[in-house]
C-alpha atoms as a PDB file:
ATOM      1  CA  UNK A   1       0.000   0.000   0.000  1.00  0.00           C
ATOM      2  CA  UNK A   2       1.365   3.735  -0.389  1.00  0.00           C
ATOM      3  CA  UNK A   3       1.619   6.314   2.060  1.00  0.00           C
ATOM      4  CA  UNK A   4      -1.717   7.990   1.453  1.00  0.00           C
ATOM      5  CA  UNK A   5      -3.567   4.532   1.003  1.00  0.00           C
ATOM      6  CA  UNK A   6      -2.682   3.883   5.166  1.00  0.00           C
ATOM      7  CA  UNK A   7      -1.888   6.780   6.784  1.00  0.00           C
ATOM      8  CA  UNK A   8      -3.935  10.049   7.370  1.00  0.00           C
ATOM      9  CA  UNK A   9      -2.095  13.156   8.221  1.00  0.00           C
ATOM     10  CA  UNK A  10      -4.854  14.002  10.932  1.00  0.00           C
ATOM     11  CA  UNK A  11      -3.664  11.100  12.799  1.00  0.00           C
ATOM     12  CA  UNK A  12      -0.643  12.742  13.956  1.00  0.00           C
ATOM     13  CA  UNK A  13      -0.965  16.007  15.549  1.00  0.00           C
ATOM     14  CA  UNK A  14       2.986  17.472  16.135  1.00  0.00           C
ATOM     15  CA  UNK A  15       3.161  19.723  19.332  1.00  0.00           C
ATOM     16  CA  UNK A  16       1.552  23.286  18.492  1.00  0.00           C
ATOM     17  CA  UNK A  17      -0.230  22.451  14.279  1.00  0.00           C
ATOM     18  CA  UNK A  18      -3.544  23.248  15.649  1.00  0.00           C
ATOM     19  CA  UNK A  19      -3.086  26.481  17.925  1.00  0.00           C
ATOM     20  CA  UNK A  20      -6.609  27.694  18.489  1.00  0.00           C
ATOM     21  CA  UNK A  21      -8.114  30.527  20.812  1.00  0.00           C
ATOM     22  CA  UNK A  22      -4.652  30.679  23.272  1.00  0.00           C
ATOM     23  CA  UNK A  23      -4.414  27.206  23.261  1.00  0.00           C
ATOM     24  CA  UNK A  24      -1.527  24.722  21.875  1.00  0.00           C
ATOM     25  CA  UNK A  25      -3.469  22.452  20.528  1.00  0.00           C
ATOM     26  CA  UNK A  26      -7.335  21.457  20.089  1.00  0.00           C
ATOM     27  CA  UNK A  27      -8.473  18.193  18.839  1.00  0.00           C
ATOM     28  CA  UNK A  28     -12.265  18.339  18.412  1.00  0.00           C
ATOM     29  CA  UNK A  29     -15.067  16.455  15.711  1.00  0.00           C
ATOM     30  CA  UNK A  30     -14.185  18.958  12.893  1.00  0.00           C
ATOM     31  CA  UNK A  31     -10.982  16.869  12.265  1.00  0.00           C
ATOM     32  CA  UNK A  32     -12.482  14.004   9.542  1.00  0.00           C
ATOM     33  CA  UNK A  33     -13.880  11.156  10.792  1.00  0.00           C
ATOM     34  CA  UNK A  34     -13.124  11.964  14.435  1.00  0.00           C
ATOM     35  CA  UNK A  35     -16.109  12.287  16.159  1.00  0.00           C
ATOM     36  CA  UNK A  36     -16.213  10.933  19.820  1.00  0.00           C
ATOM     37  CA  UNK A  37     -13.485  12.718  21.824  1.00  0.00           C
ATOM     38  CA  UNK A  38     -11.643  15.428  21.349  1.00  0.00           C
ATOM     39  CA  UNK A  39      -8.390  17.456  23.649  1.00  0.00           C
ATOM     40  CA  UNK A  40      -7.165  20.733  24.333  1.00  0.00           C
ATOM     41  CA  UNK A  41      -3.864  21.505  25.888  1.00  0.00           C
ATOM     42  CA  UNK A  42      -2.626  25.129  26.713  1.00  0.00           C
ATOM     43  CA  UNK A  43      -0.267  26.925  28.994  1.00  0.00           C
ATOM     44  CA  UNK A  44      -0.242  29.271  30.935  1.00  0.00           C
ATOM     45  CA  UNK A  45       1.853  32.574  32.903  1.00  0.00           C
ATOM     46  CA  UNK A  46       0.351  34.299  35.678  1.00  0.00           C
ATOM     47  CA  UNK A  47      -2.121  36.898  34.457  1.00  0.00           C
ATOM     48  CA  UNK A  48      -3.199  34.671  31.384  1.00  0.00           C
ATOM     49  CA  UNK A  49      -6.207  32.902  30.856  1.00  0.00           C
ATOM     50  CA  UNK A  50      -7.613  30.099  28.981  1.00  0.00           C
ATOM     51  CA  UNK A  51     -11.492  29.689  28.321  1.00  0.00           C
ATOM     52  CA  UNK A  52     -13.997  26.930  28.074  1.00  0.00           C
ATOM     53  CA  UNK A  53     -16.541  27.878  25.748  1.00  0.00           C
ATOM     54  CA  UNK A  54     -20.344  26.565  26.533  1.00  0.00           C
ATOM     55  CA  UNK A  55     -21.005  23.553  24.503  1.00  0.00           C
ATOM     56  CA  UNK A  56     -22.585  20.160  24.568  1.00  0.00           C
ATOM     57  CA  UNK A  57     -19.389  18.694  25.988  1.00  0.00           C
ATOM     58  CA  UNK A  58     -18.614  16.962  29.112  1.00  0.00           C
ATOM     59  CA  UNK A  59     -14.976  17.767  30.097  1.00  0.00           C
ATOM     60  CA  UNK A  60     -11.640  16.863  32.680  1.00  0.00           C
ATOM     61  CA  UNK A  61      -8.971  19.374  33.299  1.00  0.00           C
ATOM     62  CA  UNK A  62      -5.909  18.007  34.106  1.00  0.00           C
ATOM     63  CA  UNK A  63      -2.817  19.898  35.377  1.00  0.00           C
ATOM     64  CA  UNK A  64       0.086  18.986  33.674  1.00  0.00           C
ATOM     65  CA  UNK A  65       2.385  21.131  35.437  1.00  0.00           C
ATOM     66  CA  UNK A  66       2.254  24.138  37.647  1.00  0.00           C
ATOM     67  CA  UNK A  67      -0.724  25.209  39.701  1.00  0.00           C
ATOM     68  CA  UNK A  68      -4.583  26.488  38.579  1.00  0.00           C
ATOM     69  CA  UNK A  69      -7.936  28.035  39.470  1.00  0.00           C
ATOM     70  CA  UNK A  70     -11.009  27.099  37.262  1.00  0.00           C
ATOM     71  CA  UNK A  71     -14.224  29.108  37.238  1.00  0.00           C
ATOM     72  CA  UNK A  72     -17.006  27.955  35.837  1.00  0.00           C
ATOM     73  CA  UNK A  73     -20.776  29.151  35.170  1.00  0.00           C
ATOM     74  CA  UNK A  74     -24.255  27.893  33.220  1.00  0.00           C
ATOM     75  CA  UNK A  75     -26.034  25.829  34.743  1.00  0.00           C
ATOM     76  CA  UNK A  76     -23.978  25.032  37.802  1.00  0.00           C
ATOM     77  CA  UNK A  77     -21.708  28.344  38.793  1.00  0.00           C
ATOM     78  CA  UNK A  78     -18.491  28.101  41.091  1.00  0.00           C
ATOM     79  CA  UNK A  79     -14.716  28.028  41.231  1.00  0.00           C
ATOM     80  CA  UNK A  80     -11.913  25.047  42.400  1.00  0.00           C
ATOM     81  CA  UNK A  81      -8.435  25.865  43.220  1.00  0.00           C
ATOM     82  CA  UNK A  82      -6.521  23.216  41.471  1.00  0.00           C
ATOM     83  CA  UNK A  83      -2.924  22.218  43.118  1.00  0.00           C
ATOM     84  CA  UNK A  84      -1.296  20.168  40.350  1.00  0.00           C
ATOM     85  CA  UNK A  85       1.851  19.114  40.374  1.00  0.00           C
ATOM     86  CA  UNK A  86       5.896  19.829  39.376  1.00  0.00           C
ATOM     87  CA  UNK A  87       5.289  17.465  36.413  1.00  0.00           C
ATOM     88  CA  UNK A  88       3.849  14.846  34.842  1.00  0.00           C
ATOM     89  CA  UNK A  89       6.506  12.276  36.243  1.00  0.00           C
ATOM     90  CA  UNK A  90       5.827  13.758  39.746  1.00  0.00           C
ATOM     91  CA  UNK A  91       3.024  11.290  40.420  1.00  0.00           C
ATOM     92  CA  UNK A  92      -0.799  11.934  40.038  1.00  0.00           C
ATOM     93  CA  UNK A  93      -2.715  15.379  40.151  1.00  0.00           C
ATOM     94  CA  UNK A  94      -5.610  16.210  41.127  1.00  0.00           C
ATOM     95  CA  UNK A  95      -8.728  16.820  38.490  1.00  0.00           C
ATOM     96  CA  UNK A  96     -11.812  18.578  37.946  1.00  0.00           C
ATOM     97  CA  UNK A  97     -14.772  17.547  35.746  1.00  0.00           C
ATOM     98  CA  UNK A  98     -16.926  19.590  34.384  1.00  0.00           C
ATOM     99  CA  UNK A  99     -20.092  18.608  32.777  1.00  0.00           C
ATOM    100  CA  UNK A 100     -21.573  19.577  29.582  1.00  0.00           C
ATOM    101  CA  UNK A 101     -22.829  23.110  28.804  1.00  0.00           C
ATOM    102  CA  UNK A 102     -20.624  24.964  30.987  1.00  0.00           C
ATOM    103  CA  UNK A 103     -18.130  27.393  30.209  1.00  0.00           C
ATOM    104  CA  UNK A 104     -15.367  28.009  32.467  1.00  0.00           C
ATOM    105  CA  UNK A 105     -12.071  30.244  33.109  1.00  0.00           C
ATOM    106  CA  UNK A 106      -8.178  28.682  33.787  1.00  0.00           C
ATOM    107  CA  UNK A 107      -5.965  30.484  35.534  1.00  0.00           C
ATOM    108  CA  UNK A 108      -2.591  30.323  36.972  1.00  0.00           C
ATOM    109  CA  UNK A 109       0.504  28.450  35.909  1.00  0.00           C
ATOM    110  CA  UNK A 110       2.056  25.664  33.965  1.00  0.00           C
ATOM    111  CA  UNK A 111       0.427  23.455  31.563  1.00  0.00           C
ATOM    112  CA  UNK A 112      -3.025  22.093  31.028  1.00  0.00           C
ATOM    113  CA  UNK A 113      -5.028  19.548  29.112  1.00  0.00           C
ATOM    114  CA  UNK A 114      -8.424  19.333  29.077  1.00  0.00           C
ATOM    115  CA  UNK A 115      -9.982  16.024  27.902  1.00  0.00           C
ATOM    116  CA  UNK A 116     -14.125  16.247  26.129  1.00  0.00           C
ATOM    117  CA  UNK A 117     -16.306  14.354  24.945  1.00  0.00           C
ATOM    118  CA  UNK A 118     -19.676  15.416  23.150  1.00  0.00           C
ATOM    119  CA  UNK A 119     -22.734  14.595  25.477  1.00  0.00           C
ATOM    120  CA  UNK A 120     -26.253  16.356  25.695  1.00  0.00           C
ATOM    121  CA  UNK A 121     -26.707  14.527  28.941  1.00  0.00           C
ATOM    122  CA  UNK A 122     -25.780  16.428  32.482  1.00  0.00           C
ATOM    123  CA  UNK A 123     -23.547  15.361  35.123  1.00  0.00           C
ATOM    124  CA  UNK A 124     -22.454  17.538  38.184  1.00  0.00           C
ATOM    125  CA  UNK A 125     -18.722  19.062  38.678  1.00  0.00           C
ATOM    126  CA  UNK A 126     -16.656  16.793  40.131  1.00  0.00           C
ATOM    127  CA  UNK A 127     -13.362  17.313  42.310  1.00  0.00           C
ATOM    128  CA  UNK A 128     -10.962  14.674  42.371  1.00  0.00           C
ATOM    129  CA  UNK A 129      -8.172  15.357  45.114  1.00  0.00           C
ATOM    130  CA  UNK A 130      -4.351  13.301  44.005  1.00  0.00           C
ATOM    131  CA  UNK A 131      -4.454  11.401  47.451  1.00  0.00           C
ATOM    132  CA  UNK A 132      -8.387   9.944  45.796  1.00  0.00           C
ATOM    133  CA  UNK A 133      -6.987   9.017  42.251  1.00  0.00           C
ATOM    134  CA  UNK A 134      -7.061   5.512  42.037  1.00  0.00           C
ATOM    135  CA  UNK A 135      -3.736   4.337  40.998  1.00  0.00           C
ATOM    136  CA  UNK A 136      -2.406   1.075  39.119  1.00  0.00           C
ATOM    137  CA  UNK A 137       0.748  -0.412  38.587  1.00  0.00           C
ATOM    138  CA  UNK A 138       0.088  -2.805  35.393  1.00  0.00           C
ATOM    139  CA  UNK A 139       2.722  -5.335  33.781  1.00  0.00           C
ATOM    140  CA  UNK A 140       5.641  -6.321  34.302  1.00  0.00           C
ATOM    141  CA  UNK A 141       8.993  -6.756  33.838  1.00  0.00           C
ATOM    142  CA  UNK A 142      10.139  -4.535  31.197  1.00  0.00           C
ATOM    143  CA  UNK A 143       6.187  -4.014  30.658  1.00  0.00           C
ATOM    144  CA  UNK A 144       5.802  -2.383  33.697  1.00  0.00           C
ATOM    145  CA  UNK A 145       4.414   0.829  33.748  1.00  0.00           C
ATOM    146  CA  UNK A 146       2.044   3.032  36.382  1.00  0.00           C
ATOM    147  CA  UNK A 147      -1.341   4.467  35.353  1.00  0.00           C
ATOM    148  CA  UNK A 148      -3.721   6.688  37.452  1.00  0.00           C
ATOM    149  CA  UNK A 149      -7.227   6.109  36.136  1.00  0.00           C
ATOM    150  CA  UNK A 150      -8.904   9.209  37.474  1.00  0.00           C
ATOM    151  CA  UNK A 151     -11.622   8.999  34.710  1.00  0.00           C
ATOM    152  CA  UNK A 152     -12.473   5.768  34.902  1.00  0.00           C
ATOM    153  CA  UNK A 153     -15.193   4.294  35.667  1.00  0.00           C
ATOM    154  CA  UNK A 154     -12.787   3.493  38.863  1.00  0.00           C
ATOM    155  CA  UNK A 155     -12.288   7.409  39.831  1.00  0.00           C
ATOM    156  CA  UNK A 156     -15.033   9.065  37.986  1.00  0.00           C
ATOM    157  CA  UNK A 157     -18.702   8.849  37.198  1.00  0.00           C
ATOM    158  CA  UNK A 158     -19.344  10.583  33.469  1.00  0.00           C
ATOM    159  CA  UNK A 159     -21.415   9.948  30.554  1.00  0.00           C
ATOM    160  CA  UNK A 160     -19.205   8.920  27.211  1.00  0.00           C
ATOM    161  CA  UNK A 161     -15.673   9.878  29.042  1.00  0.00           C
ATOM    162  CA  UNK A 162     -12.646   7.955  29.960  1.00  0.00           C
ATOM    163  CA  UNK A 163      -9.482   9.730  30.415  1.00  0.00           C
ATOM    164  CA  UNK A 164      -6.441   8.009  32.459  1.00  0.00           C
ATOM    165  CA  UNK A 165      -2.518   8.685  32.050  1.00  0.00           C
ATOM    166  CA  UNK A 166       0.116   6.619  32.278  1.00  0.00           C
ATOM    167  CA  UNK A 167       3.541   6.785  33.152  1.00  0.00           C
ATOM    168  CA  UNK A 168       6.438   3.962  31.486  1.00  0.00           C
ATOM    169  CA  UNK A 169      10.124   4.220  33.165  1.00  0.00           C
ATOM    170  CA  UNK A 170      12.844   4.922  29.981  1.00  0.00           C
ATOM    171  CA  UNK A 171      13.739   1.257  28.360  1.00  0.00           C
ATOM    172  CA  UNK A 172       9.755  -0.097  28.843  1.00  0.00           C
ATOM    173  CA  UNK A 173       6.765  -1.132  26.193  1.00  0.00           C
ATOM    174  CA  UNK A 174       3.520   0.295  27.495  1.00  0.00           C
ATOM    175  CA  UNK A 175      -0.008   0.312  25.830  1.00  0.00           C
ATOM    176  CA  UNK A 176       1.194  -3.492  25.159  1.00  0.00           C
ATOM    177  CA  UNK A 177       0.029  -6.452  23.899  1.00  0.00           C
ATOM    178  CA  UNK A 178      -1.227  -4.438  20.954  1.00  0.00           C
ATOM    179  CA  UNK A 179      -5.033  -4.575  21.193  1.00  0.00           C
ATOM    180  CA  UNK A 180      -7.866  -2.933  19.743  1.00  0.00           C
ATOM    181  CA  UNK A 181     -11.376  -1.150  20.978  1.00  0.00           C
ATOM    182  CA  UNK A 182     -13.326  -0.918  17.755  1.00  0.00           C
ATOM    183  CA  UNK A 183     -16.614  -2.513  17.114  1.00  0.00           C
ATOM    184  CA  UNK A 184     -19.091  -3.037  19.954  1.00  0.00           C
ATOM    185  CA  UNK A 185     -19.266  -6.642  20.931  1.00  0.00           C
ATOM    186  CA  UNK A 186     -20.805  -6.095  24.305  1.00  0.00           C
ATOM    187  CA  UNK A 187     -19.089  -7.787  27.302  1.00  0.00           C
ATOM    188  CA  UNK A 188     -16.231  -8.508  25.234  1.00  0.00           C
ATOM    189  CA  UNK A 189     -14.850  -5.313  23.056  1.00  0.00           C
ATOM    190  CA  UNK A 190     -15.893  -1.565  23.428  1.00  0.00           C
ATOM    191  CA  UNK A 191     -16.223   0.666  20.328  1.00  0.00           C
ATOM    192  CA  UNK A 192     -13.820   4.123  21.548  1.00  0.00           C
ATOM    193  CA  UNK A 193     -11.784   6.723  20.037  1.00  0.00           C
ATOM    194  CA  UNK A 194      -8.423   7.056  21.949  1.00  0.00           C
ATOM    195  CA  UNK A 195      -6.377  10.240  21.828  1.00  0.00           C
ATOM    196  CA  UNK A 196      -2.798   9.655  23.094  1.00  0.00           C
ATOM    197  CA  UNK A 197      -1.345  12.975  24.305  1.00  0.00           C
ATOM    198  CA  UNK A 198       2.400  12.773  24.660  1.00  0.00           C
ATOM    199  CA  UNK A 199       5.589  13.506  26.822  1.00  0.00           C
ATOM    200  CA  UNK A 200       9.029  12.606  27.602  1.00  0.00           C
ATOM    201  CA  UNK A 201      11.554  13.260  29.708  1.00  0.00           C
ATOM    202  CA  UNK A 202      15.289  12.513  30.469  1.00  0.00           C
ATOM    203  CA  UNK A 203      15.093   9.279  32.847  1.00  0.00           C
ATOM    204  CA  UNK A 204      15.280   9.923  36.422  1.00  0.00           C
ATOM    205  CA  UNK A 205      18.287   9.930  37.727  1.00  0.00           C
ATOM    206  CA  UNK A 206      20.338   9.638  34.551  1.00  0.00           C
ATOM    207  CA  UNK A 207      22.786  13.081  33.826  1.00  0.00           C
ATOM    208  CA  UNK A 208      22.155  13.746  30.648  1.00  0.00           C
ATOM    209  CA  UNK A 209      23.760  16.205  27.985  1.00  0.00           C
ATOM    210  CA  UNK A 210      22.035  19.898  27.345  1.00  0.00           C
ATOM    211  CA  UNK A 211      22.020  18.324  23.634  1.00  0.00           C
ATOM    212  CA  UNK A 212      19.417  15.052  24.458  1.00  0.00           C
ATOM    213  CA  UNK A 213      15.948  14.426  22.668  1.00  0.00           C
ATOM    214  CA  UNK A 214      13.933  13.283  24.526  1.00  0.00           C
ATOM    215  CA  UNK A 215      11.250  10.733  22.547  1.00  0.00           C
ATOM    216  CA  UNK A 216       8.879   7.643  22.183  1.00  0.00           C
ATOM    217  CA  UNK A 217       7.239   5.290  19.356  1.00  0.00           C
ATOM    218  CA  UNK A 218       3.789   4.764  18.768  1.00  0.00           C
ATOM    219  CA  UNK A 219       2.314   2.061  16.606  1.00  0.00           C
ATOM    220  CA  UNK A 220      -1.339   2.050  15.146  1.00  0.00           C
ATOM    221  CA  UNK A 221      -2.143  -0.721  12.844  1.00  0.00           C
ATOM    222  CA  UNK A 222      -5.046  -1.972  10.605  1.00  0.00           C
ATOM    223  CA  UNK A 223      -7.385  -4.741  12.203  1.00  0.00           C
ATOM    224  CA  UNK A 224      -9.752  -4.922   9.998  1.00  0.00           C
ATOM    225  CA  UNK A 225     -10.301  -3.549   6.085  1.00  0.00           C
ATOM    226  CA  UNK A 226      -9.797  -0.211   7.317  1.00  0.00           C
ATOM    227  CA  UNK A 227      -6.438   0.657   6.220  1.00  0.00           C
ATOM    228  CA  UNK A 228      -4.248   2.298   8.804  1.00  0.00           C
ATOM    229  CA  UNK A 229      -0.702   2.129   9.506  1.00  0.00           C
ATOM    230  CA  UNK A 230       0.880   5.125  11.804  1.00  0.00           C
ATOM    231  CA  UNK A 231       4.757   4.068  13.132  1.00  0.00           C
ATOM    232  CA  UNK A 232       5.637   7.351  14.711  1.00  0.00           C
ATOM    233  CA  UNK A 233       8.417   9.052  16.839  1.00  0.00           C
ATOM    234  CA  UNK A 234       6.708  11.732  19.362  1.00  0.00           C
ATOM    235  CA  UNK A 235       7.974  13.835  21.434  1.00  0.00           C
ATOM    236  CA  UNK A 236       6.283  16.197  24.332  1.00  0.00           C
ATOM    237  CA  UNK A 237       3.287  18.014  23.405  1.00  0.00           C
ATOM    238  CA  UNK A 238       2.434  15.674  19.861  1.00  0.00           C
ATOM    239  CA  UNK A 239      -1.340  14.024  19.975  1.00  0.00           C
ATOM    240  CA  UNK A 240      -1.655  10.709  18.331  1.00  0.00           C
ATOM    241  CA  UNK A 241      -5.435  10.169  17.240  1.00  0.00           C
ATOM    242  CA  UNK A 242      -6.525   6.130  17.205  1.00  0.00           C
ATOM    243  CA  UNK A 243      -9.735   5.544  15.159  1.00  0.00           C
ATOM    244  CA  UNK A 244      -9.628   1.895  14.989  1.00  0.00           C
ATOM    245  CA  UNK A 245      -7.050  -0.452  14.528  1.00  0.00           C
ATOM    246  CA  UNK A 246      -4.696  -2.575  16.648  1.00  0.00           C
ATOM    247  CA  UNK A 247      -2.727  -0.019  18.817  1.00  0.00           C
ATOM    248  CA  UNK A 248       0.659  -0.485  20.547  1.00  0.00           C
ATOM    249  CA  UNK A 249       3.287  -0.541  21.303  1.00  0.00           C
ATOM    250  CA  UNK A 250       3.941   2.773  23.149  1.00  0.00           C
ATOM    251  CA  UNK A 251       7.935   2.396  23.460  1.00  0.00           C
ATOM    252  CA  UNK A 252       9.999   5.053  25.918  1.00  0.00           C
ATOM    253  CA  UNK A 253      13.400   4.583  24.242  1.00  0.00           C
ATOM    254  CA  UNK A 254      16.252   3.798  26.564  1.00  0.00           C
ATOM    255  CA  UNK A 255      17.366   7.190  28.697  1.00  0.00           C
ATOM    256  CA  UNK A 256      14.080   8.417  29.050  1.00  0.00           C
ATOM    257  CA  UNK A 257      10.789   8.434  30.368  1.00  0.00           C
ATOM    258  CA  UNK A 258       7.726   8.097  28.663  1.00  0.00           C
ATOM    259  CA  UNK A 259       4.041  10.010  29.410  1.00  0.00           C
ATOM    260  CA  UNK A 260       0.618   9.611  27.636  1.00  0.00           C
ATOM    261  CA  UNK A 261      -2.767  11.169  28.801  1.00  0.00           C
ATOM    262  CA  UNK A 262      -5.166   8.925  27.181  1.00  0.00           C
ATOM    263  CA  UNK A 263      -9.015  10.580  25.960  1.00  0.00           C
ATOM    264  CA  UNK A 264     -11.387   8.104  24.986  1.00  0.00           C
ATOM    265  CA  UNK A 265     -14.980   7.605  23.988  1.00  0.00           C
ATOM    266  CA  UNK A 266     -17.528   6.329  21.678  1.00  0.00           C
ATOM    267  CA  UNK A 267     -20.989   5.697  20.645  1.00  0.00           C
ATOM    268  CA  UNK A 268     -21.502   2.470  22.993  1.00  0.00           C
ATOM    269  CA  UNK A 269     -24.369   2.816  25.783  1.00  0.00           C
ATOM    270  CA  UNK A 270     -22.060   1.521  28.042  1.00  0.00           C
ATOM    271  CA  UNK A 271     -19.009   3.498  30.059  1.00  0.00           C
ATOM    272  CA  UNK A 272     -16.437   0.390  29.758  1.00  0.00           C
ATOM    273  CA  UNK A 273     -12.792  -0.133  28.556  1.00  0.00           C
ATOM    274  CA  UNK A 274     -13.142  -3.489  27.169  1.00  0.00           C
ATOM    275  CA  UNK A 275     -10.314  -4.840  24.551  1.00  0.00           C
ATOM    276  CA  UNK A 276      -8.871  -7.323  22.416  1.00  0.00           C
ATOM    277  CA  UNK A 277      -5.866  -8.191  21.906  1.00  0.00           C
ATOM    278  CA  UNK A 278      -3.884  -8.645  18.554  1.00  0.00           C
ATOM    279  CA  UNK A 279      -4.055 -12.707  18.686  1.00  0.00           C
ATOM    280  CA  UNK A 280      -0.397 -12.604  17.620  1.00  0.00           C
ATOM    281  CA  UNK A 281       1.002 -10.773  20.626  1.00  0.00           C
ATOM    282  CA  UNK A 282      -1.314 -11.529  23.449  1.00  0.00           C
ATOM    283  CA  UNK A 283       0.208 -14.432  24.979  1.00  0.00           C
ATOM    284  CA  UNK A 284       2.818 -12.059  25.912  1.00  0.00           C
ATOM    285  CA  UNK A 285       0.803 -11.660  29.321  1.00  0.00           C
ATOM    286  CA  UNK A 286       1.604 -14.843  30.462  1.00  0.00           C
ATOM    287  CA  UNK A 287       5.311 -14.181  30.477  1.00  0.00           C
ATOM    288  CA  UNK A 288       4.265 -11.367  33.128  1.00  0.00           C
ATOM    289  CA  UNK A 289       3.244 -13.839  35.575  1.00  0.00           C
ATOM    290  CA  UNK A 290       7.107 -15.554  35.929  1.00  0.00           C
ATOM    291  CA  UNK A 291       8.053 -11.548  36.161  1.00  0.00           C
ATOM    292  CA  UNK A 292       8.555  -8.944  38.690  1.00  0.00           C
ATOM    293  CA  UNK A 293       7.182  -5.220  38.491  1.00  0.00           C
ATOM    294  CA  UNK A 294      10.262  -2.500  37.869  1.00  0.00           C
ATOM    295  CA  UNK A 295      11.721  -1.247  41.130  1.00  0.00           C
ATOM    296  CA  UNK A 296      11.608   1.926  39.619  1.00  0.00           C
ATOM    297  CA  UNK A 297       7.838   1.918  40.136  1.00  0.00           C
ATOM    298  CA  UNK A 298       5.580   3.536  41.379  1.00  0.00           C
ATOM    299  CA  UNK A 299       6.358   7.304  41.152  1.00  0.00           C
ATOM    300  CA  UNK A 300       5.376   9.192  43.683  1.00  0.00           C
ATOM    301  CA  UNK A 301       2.545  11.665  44.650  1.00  0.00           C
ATOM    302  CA  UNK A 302       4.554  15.154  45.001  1.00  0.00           C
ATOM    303  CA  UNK A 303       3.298  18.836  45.196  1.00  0.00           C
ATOM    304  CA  UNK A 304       3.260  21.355  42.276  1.00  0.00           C
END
């Protein structure tokens, strides 16, 4: 197949190619054949502001780094004072969700991402504190990796939204066996979007030269007749979009750290996170049971 026959260019978002309104980035339905989720990310200097227009959307703002206050009015009207956190390797954050129709102000500083999904239907503003976010250490062995599943089902109770992050120590495969979330078999396999929103870091505790690049892989591959085929290198702040297909690996190359906020929704009636994996790779879980989790795991909870 060529180039344009598997890939689409929308599917691959590089850090800042869709600056909207003060923000970095915004991936919304407008992109083609994206319709379920969509993710803003922004920063921000004190004195600046980002806004939340009012729209059918339910949404999560996460703190990426640095420290926040979020006002918000429509239907419900108040204000949160978010803490945050140093960074995204510093261990979990506390969120706020924010359901659809309001609009709402950001302020203070760092970075931000705010997950959405489209929804008519009304849920109240929820706070999630760090020391409530349910966290998960997953794998093993050199698929080890931590994730904090603050809009879960777990952490979180929403209409169409599911929005976790997850943390892989430099050297480890994450978002693996490759599997796939695309067609509605119900109790077995959910039909979602997935946005993966990217960082990466130098490894802790490795000294590193002012001239290191930081990066990852991420794999998206065709499981059915719908031709995909994305084999990417990201780096902080790029947005991979999943569809459909078999996804994984997410790879944190050796001397650093790999992050991923993960958005995802779909039509289904149910809320779940229900998979299957590529038949190929799968047994691979097995091996984890003859394998110990990474010492380097977990990271900690620490302050903004």
């Amino acid at each position: 197949m060529t180039h344009d026959e598997t890939t689409h260019d929308a599917w691959f978002n590089p850090a800042g190619s869709r600056p909207e309104a003060g923000w970095t980035d915004v991936v919304d339905g407008r992109i083609e054949g994206w319709a379920h989720t969509g993710l803003r990310t922004g920063a921000l200097t004190d004195g600046g502001e980002l806004r939340l227009p009012a729209a059918a959307v339910e949404r999560m703002v996460v703190p990426l780094s640095g420290s926040f206050h979020v006002a918000w009015s429509g239907a419900e009207t108040g204000e949160q004072a978010l803490e945050g956190r140093g960074g995204v390797f510093d261990g979990p954050t506390d969120v706020l969700y924010l359901g659809s129709g309001l609009e709402a102000r950001i302020t203070g500083s760092g970075r931000v991402a705010v997950a959405e999904a489209p929804t008519d239907v009304v849920k109240p503003v929820g706070y999630i504190a760090k020391a409530d976010v349910p966290v998960e250490l997953r794998g093993a062995g050199q698929s080890s990796r931590q994730v904090h599943n603050f809009g879960t089902p777990a952490g979180l109770d929403a209409v169409k939204l599911l929005v976790c992050e997850v943390i892989t120590p430099a050297g480890n495969w994450s978002s693996y066996p490759p599997h796939k979330h695309d067609t509605n078999v119900p109790g077995e396999e959910s039909n979602l979007e997935e946005i993966y929103y990217y960082e990466s870091a130098v490894a802790r505790g490795v000294d590193a030269p002012e001239s290191a690049d930081p990066f990852a892989l991420h794999r998206t591959y065709a499981s059915d007749d719908r031709a995909i085929d994305e084999f990417r290198e990201v780096r902080t702040g790029d947005i991979a979009l999943v569809p459909y297909g078999w996804h994984g690996p997410a790879v944190a190359a050796p001397g650093y750290d790999m992050y991923y906020l993960n958005v995802m929704a779909g039509p289904d009636p149910e809320r779940v996170w229900n998979i299957t994996d590529d038949p190929a790779h799968g047994w691979v879980r097995q091996v984890w049971e003859s394998e110990q989790l990474d010492p380097r795991l977990p990271y900690e909870r620490t302050h903004a």
